[in-house]
N, C-alpha and C. Protein backbone atom coordinates (compact mmCIF):
# COMPACT_ATOMS: atom_id res chain seq x y z
N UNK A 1 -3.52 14.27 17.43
CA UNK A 1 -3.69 13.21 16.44
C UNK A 1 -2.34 12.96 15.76
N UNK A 2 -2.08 11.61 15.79
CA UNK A 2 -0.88 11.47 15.04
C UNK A 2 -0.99 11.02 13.48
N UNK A 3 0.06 11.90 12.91
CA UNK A 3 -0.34 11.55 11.43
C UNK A 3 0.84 10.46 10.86
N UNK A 4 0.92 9.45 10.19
CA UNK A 4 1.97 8.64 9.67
C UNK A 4 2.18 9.10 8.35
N UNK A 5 3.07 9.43 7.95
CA UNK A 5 4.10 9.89 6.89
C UNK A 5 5.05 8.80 6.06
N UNK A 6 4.83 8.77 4.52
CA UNK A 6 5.80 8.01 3.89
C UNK A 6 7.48 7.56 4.19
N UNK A 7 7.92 9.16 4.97
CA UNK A 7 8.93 9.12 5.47
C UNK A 7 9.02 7.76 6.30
N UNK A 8 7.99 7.81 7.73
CA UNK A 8 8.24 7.00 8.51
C UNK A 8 8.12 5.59 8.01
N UNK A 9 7.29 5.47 6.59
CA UNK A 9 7.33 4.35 6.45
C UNK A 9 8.30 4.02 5.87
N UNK A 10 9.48 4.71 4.93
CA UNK A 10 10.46 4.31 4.36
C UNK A 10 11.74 4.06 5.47
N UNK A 11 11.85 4.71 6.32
CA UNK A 11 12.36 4.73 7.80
C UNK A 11 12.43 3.36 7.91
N UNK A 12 11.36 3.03 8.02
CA UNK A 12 11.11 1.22 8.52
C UNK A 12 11.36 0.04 7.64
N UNK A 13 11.83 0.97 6.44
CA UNK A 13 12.51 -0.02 4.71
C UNK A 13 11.16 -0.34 4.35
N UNK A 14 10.21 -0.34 4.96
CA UNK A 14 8.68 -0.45 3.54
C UNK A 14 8.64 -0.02 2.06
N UNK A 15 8.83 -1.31 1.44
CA UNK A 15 8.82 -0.76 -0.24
C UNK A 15 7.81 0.41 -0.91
N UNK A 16 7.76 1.14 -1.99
CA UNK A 16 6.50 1.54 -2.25
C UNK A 16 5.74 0.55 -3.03
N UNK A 17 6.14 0.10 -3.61
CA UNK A 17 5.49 -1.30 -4.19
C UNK A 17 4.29 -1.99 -3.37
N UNK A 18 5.11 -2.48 -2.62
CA UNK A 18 4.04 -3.31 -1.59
C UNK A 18 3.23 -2.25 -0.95
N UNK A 19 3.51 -0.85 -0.45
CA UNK A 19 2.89 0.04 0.19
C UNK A 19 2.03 0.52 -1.01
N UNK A 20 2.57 0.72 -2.12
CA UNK A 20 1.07 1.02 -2.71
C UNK A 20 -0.19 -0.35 -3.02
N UNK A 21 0.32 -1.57 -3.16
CA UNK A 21 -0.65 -2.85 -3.18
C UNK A 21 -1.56 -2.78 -1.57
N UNK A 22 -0.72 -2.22 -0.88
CA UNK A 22 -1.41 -3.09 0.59
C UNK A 22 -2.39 -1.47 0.18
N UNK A 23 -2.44 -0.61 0.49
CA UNK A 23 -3.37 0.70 -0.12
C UNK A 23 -4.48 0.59 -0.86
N UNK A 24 -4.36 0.11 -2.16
CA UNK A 24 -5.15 -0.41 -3.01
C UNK A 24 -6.09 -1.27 -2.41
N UNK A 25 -5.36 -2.55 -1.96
CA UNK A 25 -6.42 -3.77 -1.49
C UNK A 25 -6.98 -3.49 0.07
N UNK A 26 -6.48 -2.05 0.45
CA UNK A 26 -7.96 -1.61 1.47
C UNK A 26 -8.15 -0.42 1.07
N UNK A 27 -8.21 0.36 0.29
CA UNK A 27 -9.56 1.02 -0.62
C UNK A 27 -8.74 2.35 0.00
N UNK A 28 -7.33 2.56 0.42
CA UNK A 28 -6.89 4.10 0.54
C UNK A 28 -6.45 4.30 -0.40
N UNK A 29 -6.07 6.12 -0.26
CA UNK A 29 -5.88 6.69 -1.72
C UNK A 29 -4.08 7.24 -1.23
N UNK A 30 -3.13 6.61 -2.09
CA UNK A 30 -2.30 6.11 -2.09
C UNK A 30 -1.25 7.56 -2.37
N UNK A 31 -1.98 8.75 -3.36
CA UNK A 31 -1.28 9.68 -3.60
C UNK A 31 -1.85 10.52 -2.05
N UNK A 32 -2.98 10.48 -1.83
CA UNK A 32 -3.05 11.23 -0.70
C UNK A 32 -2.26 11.27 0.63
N UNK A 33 -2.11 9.87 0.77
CA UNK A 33 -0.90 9.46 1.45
C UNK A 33 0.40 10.16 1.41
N UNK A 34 1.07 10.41 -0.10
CA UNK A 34 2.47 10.87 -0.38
C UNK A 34 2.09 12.12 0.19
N UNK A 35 1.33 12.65 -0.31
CA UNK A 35 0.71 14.22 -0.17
C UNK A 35 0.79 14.70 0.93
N UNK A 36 -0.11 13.97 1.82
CA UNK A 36 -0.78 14.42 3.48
C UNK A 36 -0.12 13.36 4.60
N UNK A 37 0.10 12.50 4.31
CA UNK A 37 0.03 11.33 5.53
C UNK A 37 -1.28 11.07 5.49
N UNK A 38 -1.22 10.06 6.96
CA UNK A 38 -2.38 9.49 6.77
C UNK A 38 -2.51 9.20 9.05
N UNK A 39 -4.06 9.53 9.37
CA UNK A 39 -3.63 9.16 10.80
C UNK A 39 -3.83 8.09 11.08
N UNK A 40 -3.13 7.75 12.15
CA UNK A 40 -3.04 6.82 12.75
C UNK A 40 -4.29 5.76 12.82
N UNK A 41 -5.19 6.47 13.73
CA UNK A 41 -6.42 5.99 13.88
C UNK A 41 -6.75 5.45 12.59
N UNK A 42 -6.94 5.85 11.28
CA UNK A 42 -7.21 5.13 10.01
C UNK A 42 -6.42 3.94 10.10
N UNK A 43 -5.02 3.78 10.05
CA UNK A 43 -4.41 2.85 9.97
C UNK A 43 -5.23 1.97 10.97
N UNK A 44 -5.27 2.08 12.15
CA UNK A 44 -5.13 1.38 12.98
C UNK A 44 -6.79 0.60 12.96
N UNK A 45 -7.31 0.69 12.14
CA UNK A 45 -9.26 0.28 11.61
C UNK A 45 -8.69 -0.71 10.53
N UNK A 46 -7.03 -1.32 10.17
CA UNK A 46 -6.94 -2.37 9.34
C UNK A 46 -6.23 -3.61 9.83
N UNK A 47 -6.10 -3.21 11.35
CA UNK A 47 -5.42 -4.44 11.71
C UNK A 47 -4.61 -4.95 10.77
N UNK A 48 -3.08 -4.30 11.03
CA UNK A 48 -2.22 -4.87 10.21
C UNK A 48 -1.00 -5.24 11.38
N UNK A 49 -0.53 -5.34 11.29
CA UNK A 49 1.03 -5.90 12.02
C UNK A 49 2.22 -4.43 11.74
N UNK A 50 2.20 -4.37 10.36
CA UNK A 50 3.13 -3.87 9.85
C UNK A 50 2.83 -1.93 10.02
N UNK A 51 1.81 -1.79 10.03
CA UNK A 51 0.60 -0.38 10.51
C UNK A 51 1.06 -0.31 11.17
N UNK A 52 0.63 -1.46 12.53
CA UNK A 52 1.01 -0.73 13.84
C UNK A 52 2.69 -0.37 13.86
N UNK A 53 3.81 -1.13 13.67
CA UNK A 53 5.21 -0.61 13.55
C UNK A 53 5.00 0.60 12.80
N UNK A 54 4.44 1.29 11.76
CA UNK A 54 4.79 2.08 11.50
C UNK A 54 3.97 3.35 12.49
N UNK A 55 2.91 2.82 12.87
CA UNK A 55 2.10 4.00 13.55
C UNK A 55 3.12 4.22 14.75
N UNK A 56 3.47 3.14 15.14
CA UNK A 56 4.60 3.41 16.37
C UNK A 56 5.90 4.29 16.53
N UNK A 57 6.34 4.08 15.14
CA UNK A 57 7.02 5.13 14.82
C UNK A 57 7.10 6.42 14.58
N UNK A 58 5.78 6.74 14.20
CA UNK A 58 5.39 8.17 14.37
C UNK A 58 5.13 9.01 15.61
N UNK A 59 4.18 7.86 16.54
CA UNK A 59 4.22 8.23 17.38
C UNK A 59 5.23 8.78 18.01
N UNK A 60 6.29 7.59 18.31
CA UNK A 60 7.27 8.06 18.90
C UNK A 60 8.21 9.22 18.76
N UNK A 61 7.94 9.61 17.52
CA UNK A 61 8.62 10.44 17.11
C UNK A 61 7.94 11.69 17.88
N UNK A 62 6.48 11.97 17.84
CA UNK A 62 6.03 13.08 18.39
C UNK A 62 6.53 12.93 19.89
N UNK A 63 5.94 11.93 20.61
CA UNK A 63 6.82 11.88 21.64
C UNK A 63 8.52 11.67 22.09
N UNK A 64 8.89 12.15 21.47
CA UNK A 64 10.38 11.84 22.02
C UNK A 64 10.90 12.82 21.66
């Protein structure tokens, strides 16, 4: 299971600003995030654009 990490999202220049709004307005918990990550598979149940780049990045990271 791949987990996505704040890291990877700052990696990708994602504000926390907007990363904590886009959180909020689909009902995740935003410190849990800083805390734990978050997997993939969750992300990927919001059809976002910007999710998937970041889930991609994690991935890749495990793989590579």
């Amino acid at each position: 299971m791949t987990i996505v990490t704040h890291r990877h999202a700052r990696e990708l220049g994602y504000c926390n600003r907007g990363l904590r709004a886009w959180f909020a307005r689909e009902g995740m918990d935003w410190a849990d995030f800083l805390k734990n990550g978050i997997a993939a598979d969750v992300l990927r149940q919001h059809d976002n654009a910007m999710a998937e780049r970041v889930i991609a990045r994690a991935e890749g990271e495990n793989h590579g």
